[in-house]
N, C-alpha and C. Protein backbone atom coordinates (compact mmCIF):
# COMPACT_ATOMS: atom_id res chain seq x y z
N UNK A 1 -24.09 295.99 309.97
CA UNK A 1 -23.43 297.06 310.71
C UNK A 1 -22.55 297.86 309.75
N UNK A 2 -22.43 299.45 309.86
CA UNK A 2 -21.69 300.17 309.14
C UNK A 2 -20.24 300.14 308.99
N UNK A 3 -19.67 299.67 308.00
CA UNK A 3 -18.30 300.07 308.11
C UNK A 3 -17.43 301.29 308.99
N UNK A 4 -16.59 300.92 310.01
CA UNK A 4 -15.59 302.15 310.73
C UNK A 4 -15.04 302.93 309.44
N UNK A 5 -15.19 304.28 309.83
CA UNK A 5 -15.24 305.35 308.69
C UNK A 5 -13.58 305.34 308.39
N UNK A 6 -12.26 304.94 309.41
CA UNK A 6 -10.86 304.58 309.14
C UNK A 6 -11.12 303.43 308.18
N UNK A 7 -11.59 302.18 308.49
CA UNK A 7 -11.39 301.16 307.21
C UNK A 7 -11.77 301.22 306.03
N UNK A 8 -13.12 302.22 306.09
CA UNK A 8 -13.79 303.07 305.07
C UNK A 8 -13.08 303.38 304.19
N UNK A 9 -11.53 304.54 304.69
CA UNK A 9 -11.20 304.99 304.13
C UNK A 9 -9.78 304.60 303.38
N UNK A 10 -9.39 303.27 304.34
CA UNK A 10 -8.12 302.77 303.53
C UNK A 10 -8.81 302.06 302.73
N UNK A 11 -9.58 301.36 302.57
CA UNK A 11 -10.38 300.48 301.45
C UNK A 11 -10.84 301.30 300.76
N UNK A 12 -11.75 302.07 300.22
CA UNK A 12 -12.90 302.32 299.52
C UNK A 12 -12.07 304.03 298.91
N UNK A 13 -11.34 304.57 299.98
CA UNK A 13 -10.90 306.36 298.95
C UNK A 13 -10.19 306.38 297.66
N UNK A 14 -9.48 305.54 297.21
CA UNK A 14 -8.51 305.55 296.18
C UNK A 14 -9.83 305.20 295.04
N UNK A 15 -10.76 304.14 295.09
CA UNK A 15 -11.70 304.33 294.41
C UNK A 15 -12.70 305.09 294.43
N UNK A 16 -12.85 306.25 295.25
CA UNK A 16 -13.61 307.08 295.01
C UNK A 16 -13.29 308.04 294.30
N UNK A 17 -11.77 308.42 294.28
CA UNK A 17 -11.30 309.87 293.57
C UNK A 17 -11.40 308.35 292.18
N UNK A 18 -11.09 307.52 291.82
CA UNK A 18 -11.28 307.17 290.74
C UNK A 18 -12.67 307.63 290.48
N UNK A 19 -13.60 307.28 290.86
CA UNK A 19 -15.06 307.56 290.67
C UNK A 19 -15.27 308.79 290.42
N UNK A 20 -15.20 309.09 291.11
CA UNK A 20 -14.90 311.18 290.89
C UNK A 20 -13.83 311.22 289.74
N UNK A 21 -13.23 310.97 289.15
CA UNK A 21 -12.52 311.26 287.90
C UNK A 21 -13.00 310.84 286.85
N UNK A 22 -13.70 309.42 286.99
CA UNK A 22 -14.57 309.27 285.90
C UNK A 22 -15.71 310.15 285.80
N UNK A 23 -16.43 310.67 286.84
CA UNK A 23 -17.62 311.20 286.85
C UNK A 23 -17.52 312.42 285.77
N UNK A 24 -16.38 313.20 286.64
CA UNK A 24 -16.35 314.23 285.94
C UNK A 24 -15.49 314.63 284.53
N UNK A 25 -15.04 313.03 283.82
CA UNK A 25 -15.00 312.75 282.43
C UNK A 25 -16.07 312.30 281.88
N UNK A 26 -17.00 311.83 282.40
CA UNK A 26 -18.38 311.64 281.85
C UNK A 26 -19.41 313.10 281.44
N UNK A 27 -19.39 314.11 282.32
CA UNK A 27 -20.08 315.22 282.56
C UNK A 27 -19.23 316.07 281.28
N UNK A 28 -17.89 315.96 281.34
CA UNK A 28 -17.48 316.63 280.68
C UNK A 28 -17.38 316.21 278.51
N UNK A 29 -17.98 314.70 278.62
CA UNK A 29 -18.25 314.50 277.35
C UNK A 29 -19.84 314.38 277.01
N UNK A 30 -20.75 314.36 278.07
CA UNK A 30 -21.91 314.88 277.84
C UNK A 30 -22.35 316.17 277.10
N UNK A 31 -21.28 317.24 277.99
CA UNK A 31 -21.46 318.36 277.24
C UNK A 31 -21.09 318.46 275.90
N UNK A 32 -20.17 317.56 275.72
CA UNK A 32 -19.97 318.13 273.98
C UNK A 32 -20.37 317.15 272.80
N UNK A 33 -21.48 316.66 273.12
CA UNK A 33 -22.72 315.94 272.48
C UNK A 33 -23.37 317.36 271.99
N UNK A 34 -23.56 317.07 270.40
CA UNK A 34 -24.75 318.36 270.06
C UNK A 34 -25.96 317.77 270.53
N UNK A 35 -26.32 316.34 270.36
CA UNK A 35 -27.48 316.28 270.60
C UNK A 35 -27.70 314.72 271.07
N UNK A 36 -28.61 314.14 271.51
CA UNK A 36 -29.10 312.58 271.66
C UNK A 36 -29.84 311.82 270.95
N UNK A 37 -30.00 310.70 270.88
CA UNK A 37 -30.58 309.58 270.06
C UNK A 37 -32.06 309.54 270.99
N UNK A 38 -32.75 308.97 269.79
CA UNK A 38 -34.54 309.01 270.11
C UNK A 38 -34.56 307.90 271.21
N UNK A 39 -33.51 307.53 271.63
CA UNK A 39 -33.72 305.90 272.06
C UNK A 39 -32.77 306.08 273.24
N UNK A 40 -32.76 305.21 274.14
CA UNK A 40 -31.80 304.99 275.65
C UNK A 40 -30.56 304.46 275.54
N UNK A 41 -29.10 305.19 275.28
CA UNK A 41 -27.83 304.79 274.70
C UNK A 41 -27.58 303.93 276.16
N UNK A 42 -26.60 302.84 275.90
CA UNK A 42 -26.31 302.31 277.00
C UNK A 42 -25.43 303.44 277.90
N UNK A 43 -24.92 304.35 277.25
CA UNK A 43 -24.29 305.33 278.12
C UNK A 43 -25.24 305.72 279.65
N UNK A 44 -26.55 306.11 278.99
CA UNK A 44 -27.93 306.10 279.73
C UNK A 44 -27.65 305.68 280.83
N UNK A 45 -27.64 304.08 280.54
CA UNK A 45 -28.41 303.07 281.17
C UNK A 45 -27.38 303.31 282.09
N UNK A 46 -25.68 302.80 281.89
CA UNK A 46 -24.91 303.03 282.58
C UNK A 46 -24.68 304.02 283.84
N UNK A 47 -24.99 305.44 283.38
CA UNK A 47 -25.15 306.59 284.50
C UNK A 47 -26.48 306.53 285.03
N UNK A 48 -27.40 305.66 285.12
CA UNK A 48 -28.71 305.78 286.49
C UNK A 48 -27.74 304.63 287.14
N UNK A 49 -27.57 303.85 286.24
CA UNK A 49 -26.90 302.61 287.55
C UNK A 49 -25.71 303.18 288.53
N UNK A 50 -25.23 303.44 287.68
CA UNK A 50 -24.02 304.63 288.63
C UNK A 50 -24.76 305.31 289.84
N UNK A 51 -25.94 306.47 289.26
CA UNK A 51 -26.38 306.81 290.06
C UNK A 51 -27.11 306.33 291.14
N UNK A 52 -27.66 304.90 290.98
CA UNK A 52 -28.25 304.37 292.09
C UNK A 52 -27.26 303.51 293.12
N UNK A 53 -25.94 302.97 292.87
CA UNK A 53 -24.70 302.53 292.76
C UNK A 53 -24.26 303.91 294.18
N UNK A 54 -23.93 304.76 293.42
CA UNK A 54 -23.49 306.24 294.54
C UNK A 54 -24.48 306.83 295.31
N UNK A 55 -25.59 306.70 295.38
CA UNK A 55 -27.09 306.64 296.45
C UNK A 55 -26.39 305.93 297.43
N UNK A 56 -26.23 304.61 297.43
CA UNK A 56 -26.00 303.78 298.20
C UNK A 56 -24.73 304.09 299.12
N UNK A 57 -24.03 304.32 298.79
CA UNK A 57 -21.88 304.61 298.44
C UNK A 57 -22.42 305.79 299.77
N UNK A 58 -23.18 307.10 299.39
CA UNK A 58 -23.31 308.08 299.89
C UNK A 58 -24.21 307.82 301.31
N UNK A 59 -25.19 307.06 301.28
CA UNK A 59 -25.74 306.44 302.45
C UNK A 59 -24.78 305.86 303.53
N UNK A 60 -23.92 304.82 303.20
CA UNK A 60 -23.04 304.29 303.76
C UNK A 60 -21.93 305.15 304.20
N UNK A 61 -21.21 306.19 303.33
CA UNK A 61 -20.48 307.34 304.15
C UNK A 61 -21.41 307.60 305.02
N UNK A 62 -22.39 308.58 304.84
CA UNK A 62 -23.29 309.24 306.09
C UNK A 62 -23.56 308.43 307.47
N UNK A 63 -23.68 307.33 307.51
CA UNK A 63 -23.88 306.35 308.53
C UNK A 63 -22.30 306.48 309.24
N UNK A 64 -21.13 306.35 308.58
CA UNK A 64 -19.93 306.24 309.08
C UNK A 64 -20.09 307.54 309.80
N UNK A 65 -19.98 309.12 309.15
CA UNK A 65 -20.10 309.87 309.66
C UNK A 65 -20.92 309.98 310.97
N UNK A 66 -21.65 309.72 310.92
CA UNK A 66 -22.86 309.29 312.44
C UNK A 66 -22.04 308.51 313.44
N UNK A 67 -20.87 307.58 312.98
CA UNK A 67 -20.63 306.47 314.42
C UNK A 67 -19.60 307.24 314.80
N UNK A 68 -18.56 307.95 313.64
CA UNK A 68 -17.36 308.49 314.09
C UNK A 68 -17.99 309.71 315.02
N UNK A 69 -19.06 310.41 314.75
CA UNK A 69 -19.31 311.93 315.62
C UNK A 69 -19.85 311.04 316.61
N UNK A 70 -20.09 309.86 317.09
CA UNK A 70 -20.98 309.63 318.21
C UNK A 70 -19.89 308.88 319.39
N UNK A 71 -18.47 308.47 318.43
CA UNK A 71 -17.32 308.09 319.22
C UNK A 71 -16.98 309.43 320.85
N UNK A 72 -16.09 308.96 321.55
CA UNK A 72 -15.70 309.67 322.64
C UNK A 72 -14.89 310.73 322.34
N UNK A 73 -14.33 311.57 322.41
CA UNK A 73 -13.23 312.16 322.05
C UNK A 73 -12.19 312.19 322.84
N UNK A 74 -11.05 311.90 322.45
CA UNK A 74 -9.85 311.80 323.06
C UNK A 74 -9.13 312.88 323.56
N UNK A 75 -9.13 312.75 325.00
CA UNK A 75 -9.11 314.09 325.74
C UNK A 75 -7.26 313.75 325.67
């Protein structure tokens, strides 16, 4: 069953803007690479796992999003 998108968010937000700060220190030293190695740097390897890692992360928000819009609204 999906995590409630409130516990979601006291658990899991403080590491997401971490995540998001690393991300976009990663992106931002990609760019200033002139160039890459003939071969798969663990840097590589590291950002698909990430990326399959935040596939998941992003699935699991979306599902929260789905239970919270399907809650009652408090008249």
């Amino acid at each position: 069953m999906p995590m409630p998108l409130d516990i979601w968010q006291a658990t899991v937000s403080r590491h997401l803007d971490l995540i998001e700060a690393g991300a976009e220190m990663a992106a931002r030293h990609a760019e200033q690479l002139p160039l890459r190695p003939a071969f798969e740097t663990r840097a590589e390897s590291e950002l698909a796992h990430c990326e399959t890692v935040l596939a998941r992360a992003l699935d699991a928000v979306r599902r929260a999003q789905i239970i919270l819009k399907s809650k009652a609204v408090d008249q």
